[in-house]
Protein backbone atom coordinates (compact mmCIF):
# COMPACT_ATOMS: atom_id res chain seq x y z
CA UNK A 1 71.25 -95.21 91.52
CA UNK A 2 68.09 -97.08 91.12
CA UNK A 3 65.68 -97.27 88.56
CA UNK A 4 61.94 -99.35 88.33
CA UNK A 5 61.31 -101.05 85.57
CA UNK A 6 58.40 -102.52 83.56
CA UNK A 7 59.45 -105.28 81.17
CA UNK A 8 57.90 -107.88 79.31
CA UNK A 9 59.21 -111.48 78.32
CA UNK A 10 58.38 -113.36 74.71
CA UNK A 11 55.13 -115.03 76.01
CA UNK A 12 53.91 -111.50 76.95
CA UNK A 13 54.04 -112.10 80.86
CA UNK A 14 55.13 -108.73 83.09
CA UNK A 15 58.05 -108.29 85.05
CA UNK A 16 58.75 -105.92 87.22
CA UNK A 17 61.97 -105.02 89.40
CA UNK A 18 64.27 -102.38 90.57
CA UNK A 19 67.82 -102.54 89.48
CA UNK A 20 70.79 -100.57 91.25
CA UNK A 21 72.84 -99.14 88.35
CA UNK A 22 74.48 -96.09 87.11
CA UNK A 23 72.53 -95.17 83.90
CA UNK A 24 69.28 -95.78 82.25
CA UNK A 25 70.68 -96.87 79.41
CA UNK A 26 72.92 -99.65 81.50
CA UNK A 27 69.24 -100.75 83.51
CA UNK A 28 67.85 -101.11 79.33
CA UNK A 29 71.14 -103.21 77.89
CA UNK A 30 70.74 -105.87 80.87
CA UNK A 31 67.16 -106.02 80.12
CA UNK A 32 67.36 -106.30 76.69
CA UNK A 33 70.63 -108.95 76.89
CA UNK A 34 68.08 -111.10 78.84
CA UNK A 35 65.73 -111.16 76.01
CA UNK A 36 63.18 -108.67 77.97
CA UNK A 37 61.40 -105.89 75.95
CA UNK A 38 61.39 -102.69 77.84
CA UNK A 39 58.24 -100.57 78.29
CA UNK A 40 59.48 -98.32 80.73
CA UNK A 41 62.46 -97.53 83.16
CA UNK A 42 61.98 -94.81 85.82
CA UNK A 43 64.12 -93.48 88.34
CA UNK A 44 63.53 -94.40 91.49
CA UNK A 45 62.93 -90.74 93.17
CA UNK A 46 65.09 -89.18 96.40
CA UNK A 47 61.99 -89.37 98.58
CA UNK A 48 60.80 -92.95 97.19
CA UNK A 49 64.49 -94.16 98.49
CA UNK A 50 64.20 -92.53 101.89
CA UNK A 51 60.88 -94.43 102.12
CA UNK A 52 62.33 -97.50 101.56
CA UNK A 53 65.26 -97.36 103.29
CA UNK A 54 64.57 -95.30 106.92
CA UNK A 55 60.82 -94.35 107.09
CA UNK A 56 60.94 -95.80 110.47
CA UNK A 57 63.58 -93.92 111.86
CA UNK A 58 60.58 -90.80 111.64
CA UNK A 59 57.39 -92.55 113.16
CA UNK A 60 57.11 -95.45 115.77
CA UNK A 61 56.27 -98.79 115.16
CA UNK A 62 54.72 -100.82 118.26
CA UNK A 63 55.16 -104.28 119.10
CA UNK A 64 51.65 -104.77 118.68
CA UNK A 65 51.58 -103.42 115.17
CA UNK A 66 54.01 -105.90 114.09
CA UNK A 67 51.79 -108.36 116.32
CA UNK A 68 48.73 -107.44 114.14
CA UNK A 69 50.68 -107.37 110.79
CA UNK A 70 52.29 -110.88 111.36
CA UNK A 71 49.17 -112.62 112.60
CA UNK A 72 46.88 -111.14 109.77
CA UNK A 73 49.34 -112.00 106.90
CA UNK A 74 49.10 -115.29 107.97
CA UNK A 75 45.85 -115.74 107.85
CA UNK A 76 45.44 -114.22 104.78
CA UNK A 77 47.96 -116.33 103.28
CA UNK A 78 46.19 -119.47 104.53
CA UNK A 79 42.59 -118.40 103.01
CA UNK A 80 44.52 -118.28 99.81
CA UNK A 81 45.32 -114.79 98.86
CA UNK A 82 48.74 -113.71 97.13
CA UNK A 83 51.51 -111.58 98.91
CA UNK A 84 50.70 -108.68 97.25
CA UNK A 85 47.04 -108.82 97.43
CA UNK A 86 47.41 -109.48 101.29
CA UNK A 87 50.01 -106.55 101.61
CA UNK A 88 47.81 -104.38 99.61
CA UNK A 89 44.88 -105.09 102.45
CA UNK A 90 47.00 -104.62 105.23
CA UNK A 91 48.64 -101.12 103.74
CA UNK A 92 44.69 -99.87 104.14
CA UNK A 93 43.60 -101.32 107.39
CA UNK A 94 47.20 -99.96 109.45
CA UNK A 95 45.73 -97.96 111.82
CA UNK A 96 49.50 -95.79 112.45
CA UNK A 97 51.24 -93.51 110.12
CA UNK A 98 54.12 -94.88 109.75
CA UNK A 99 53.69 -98.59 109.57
CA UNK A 100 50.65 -97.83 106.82
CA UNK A 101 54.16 -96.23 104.39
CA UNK A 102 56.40 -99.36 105.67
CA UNK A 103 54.10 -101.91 104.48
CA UNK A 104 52.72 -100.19 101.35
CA UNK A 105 56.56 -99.76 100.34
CA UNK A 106 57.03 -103.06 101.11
CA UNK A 107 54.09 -104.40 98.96
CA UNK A 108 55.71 -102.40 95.95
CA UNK A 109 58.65 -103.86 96.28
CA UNK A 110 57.14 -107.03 96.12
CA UNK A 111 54.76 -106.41 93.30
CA UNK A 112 57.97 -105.27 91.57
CA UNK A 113 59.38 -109.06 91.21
CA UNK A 114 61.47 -108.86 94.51
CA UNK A 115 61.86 -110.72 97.74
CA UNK A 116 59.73 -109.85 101.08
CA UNK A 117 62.43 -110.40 102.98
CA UNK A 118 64.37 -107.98 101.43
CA UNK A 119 61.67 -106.06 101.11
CA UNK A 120 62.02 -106.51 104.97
CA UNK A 121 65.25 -106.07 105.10
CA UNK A 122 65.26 -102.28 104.56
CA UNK A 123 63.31 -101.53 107.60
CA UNK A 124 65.96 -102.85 110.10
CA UNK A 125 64.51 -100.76 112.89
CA UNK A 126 61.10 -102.51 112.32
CA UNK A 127 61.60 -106.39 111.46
CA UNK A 128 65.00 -107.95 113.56
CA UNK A 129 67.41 -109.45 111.82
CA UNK A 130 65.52 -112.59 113.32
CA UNK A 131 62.42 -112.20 111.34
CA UNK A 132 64.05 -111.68 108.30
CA UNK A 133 65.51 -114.78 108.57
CA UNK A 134 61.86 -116.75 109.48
CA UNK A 135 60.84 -115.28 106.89
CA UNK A 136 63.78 -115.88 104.32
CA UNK A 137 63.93 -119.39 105.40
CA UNK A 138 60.12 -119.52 104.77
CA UNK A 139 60.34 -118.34 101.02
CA UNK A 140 63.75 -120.43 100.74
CA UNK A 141 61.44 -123.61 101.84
CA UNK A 142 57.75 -122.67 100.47
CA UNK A 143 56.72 -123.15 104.14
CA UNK A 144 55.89 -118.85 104.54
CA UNK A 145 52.83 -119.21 106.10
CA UNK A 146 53.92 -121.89 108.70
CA UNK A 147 56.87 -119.35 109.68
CA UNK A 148 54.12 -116.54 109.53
CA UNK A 149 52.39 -118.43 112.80
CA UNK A 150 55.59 -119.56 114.31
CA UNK A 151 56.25 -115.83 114.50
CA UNK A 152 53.30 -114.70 115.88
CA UNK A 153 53.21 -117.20 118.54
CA UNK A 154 56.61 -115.78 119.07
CA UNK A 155 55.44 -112.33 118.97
CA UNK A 156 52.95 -112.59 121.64
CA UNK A 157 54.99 -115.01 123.89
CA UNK A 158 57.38 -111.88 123.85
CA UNK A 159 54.49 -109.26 123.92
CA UNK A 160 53.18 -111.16 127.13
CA UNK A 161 56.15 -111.60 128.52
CA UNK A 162 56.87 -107.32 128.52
CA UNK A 163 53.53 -106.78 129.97
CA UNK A 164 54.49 -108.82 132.66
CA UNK A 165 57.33 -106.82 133.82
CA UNK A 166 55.99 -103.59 133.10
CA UNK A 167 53.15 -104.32 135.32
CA UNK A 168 55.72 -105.79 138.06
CA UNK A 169 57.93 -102.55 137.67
CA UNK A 170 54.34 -100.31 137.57
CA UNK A 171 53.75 -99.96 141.33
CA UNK A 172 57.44 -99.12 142.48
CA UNK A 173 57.63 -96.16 139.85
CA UNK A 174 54.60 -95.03 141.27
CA UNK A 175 55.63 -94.80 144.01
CA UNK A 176 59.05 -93.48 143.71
CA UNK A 177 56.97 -90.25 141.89
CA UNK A 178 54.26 -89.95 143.99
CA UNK A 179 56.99 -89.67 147.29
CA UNK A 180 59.14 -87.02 145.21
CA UNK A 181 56.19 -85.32 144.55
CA UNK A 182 55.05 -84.86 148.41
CA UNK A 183 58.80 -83.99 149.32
CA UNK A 184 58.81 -81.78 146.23
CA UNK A 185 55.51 -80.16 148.21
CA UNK A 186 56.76 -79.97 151.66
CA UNK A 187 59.76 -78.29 150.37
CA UNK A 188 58.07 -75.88 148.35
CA UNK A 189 54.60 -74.81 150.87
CA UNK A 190 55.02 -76.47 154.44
CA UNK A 191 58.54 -76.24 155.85
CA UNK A 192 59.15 -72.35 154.43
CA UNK A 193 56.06 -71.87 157.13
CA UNK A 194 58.07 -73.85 159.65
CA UNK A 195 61.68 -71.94 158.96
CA UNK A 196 59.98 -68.94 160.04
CA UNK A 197 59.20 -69.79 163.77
CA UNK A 198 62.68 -71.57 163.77
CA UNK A 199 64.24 -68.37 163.02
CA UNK A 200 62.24 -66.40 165.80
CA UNK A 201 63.76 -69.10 168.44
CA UNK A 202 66.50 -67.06 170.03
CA UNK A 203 69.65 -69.34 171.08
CA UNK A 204 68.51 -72.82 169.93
CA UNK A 205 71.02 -74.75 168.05
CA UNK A 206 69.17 -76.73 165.27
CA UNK A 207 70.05 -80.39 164.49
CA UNK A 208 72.29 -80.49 161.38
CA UNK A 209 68.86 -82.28 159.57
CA UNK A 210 67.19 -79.62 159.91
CA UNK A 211 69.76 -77.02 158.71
CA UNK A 212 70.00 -79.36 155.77
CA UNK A 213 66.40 -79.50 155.31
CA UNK A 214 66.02 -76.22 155.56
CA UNK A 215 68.54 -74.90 153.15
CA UNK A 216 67.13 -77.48 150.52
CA UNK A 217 63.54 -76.08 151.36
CA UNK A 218 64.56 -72.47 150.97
CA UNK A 219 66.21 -73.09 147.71
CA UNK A 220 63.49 -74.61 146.01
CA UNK A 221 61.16 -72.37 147.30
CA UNK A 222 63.43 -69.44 145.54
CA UNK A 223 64.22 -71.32 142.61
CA UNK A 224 60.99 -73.66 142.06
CA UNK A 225 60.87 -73.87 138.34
CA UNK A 226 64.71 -74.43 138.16
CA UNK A 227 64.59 -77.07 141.23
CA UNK A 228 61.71 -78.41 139.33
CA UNK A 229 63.46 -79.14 135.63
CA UNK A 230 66.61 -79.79 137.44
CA UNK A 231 65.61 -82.66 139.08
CA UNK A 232 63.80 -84.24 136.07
CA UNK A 233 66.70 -82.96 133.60
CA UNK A 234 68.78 -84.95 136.24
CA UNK A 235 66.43 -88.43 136.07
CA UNK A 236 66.51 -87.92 132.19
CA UNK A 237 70.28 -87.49 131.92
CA UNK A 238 70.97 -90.23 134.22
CA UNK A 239 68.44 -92.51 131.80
CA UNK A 240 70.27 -91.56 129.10
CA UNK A 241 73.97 -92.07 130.67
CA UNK A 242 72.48 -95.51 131.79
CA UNK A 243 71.39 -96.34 128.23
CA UNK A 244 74.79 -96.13 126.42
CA UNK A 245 76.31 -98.96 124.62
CA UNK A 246 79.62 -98.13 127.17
CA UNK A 247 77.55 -97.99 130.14
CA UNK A 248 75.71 -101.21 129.23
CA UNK A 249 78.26 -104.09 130.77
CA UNK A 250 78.46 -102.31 134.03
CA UNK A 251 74.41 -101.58 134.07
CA UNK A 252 73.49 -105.18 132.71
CA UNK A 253 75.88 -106.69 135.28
CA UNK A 254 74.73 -104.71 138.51
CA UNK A 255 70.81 -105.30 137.44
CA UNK A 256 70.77 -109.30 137.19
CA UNK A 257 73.07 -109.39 140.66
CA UNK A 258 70.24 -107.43 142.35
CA UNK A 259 68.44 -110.15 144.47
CA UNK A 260 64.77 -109.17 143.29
CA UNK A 261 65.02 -107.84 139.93
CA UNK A 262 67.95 -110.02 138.95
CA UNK A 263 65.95 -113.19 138.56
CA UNK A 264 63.37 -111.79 136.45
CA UNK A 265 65.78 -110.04 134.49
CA UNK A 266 67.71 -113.87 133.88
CA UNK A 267 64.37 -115.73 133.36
CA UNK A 268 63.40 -112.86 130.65
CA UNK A 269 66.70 -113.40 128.97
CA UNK A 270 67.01 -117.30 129.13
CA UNK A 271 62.69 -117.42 128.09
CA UNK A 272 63.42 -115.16 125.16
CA UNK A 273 66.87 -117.06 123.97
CA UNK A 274 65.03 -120.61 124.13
CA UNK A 275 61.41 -119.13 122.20
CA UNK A 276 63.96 -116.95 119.69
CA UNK A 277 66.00 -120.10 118.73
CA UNK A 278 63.62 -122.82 119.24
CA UNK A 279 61.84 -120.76 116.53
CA UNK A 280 64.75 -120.29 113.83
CA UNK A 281 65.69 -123.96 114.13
CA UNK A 282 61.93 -125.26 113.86
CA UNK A 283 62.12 -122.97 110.15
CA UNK A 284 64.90 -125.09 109.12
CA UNK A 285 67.57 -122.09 109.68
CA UNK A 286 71.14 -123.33 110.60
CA UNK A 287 72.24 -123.57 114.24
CA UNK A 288 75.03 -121.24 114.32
CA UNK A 289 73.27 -118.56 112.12
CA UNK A 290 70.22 -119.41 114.53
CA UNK A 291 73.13 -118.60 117.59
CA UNK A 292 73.99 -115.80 116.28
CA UNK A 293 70.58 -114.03 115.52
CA UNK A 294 68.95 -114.88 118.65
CA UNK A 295 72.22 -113.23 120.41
CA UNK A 296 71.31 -109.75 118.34
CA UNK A 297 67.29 -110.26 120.25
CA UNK A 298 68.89 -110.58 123.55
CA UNK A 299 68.65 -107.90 125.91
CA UNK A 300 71.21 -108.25 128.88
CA UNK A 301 74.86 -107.57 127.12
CA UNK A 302 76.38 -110.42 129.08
CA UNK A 303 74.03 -112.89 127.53
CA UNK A 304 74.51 -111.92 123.85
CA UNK A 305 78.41 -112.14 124.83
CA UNK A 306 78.11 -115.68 126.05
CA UNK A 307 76.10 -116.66 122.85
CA UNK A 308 78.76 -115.13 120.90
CA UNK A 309 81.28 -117.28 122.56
CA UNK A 310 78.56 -120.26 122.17
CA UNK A 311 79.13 -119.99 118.09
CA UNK A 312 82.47 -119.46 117.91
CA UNK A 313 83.22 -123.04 120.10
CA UNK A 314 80.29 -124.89 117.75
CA UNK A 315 82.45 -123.28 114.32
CA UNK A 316 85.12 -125.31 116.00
CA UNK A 317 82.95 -127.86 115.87
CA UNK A 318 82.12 -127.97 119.70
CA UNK A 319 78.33 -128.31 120.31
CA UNK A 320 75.83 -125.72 121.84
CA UNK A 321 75.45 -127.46 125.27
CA UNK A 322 79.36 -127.56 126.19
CA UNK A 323 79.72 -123.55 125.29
CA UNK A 324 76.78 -122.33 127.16
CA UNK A 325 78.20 -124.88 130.07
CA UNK A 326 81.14 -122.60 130.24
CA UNK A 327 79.02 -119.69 131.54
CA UNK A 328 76.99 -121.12 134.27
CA UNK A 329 76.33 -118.08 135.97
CA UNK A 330 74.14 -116.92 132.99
CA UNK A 331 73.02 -120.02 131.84
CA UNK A 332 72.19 -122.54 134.24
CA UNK A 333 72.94 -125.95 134.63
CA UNK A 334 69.50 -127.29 133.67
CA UNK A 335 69.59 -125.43 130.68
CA UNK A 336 72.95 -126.56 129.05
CA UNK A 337 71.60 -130.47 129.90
CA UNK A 338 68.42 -130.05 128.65
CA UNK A 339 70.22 -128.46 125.44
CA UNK A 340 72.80 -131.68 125.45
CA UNK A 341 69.85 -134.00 125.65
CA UNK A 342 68.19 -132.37 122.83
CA UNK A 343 71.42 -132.57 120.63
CA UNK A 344 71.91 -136.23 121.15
CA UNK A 345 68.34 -137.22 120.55
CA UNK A 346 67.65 -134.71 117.41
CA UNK A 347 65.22 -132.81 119.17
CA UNK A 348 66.73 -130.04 120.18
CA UNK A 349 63.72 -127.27 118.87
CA UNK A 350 61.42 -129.34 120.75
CA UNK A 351 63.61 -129.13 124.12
CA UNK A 352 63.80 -125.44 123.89
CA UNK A 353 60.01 -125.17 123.70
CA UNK A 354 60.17 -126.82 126.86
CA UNK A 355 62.87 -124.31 128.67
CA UNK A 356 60.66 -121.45 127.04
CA UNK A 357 57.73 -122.21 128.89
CA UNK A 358 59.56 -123.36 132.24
CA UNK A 359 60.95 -120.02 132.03
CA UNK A 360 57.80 -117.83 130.91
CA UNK A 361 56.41 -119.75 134.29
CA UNK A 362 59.09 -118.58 136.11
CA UNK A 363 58.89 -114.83 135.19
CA UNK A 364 54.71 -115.30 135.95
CA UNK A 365 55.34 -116.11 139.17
CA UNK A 366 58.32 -113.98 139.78
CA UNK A 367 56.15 -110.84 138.43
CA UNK A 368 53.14 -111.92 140.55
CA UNK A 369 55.64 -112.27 143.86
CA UNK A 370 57.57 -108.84 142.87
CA UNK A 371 54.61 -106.46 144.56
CA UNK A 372 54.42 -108.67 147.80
CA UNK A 373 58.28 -108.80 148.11
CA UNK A 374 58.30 -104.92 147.40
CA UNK A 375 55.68 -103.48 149.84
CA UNK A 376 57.47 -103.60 152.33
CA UNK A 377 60.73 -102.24 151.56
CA UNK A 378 58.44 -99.68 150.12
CA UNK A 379 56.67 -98.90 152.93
CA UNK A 380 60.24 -98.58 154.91
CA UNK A 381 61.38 -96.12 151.97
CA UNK A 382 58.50 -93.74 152.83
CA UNK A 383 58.60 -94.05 156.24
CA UNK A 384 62.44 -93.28 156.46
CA UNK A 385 61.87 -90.01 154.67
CA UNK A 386 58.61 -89.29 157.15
CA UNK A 387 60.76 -90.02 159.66
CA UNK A 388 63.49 -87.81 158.76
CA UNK A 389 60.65 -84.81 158.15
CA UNK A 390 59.61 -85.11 161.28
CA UNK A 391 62.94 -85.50 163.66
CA UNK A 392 63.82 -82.19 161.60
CA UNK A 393 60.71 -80.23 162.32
CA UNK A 394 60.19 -82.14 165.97
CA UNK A 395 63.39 -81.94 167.61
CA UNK A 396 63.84 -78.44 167.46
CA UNK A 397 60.09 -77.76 168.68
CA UNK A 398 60.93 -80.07 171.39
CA UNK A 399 64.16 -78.12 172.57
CA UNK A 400 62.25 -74.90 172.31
CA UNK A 401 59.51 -76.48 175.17
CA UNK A 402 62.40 -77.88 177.01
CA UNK A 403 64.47 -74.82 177.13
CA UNK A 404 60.78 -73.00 178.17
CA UNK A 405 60.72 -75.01 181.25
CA UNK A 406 64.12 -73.97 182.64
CA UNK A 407 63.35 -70.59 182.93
């Protein structure tokens, strides 16, 4: 279990740590052997531990929190103030809940004689495997701050590059709800008035649309609530069954062969893999733990699996540019010869700066395009379903004046 302790050396400086040990007594025998005197050993307390290890898991951090933390600890650092002081700062100026408890059990961890990056380390559902590493290597190299900015610049390259498809996938979601909801309306209120004189028509087939139509409308208009929650129980479930690590190569493979989204999905993927690993190999981290991570960042399933395959060829002493050659469809020619030109003149961070931005370029102007490619089909969508409405509700009207005038 572990225990906190307060210890002083010969010279009268303070130590503190945490050790992970069975007994008190062991925690005081290990100080003591290294010629510590002990002022106090605590348990560290069930709740404490939770803290430390999962506090995440019960709050939300954003991706602008981290954002904000990153940028301001840098800064900090850089007008010469210590971890802790900085951490300290930062625990009373987090505007949210829970990252206010991650970083203030972060800053005791630290003010305890331990690492930040393992003070990192226990929050693996706020700071990535990747920026443990930056920040690792940073502490590793004396060069924290510098990783600090690289990270940041990182952080909003990412940041920017989510707002850009959330505001390209924005105006088809609105629509998509805003044409349930006036279907959901004519089911529920307008046709129900329509079934009526339909039913008064003696001796007039209806079109199998409208029988359909109608049957739909007079079950929702019986079972509203239930139609209702059924239909958004159904989108939820669906999200969910789309979301599961099994349904994930078969999801990931339809979206980046769709001709509109699939682009933007593949410039997202290859912008994020050159920014993620142009980053871990400017902090001096090695390439094939610098493979590996970024793979972990990656979104689409198929890319992490072809960066997988990527550091298992360059263990076998194969470089980067020939693996990622092997899976062309994913990663495109230009990117595996920029990547081979980069290994043979030594400047291979500073070539993947250069695919980052060609691709963050690409995904502008992809996003930007994605609204004038979509109208259209849009406006076909909605006028399909108008036109189906209205050959339902027509046709038989029409047959009712026809059969009228051959009396």
């Amino acid at each position: 279990m572990p225990f906190h302790y307060v210890a002083s050396n010969k010279k009268g400086e303070i130590k503190r740590g945490t050790y992970d040990l069975s007994s008190r007594d062991a925690v005081v025998s290990d100080l003591v052997r290294q010629g510590l005197i002990v002022i106090s050993v605590e348990e560290v307390r069930s709740f404490q531990r939770a803290a430390s290890t999962g506090l995440a898991i019960f709050g939300y951090v954003s991706h602008v929190d981290k954002l904000l933390f990153t940028k301001h600890l840098a800064i900090m650092l850089k007008a010469g103030l210590t971890l802790v002081e900085s951490l300290k700062i930062l625990e009373e100026q987090a505007t949210g809940w829970s990252m206010r408890r991650v970083i203030g059990t972060i800053g005791r961890h630290v003010a305890g004689g331990n690492k930040f990056s393992d003070g990192l380390a226990k929050f693996p559902r706020v700071f990535t495997p990747f920026y443990v590493s930056i920040i690792r290597a940073g502490e590793e190299s004396g060069t924290m701050t510098e990783n600090l900015e690289h990270l940041a610049v990182q952080f909003t390259k990412d940041h920017e590059l989510r707002k850009k498809v959330q505001t390209a996938m924005l105006y088809p979601v609105i629509v998509f709800f805003a044409a349930s909801a006036i279907g959901f309306f004519f089911a529920v209120y307008v046709i129900p008035q329509v079934a009526g004189l339909f039913k008064s028509i003696p001796g007039i087939k209806l079109p199998l649309v409208t029988t359909i139509l109608l049957k739909v409308a007079d079950i929702a208009q019986h079972y509203t609530f239930v139609t209702f929650f059924g239909f958004m129980g159904s989108l939820a479930a669906l999200s969910w069954l789309l979301s599961r690590p099994f349904a994930a190569p078969v999801v990931h493979r339809v979206t980046i062969k769709l001709p509109i989204f699939g682009k933007i999905v593949r410039d997202v993927n290859l912008a994020r893999f050159a920014l993620v690993l142009g980053t871990m190999l400017r902090s001096g981290i090695p390439i094939t733990t610098s493979v590996d991570i970024t793979a972990q960042v990656l979104g689409n399933v198929h890319f992490r699996k072809a960066l997988y395959r990527a550091k298992e060829e360059m263990e076998r002493g194969n470089p980067l540019s020939g693996a990622l050659a092997e899976a062309p469809n994913l990663y495109p020619a230009i990117v595996s010869r920029m990547i081979n030109i980069g290994e043979r003149t030594g400047n291979l961070e500073t070539v993947l700066g250069y695919l980052a931005e060609f691709y963050e370029l690409e995904v502008e102007t992809a996003t930007k395009n994605l609204s004038t490619a979509l109208e259209p089909l849009l406006l076909l969508f909605i006028g399909a379903i108008a036109l189906a409405m209205a050959y339902a509700i027509l046709i038989p009207i029409y047959n009712f004046i026809g059969a009228i005038r051959r009396i």
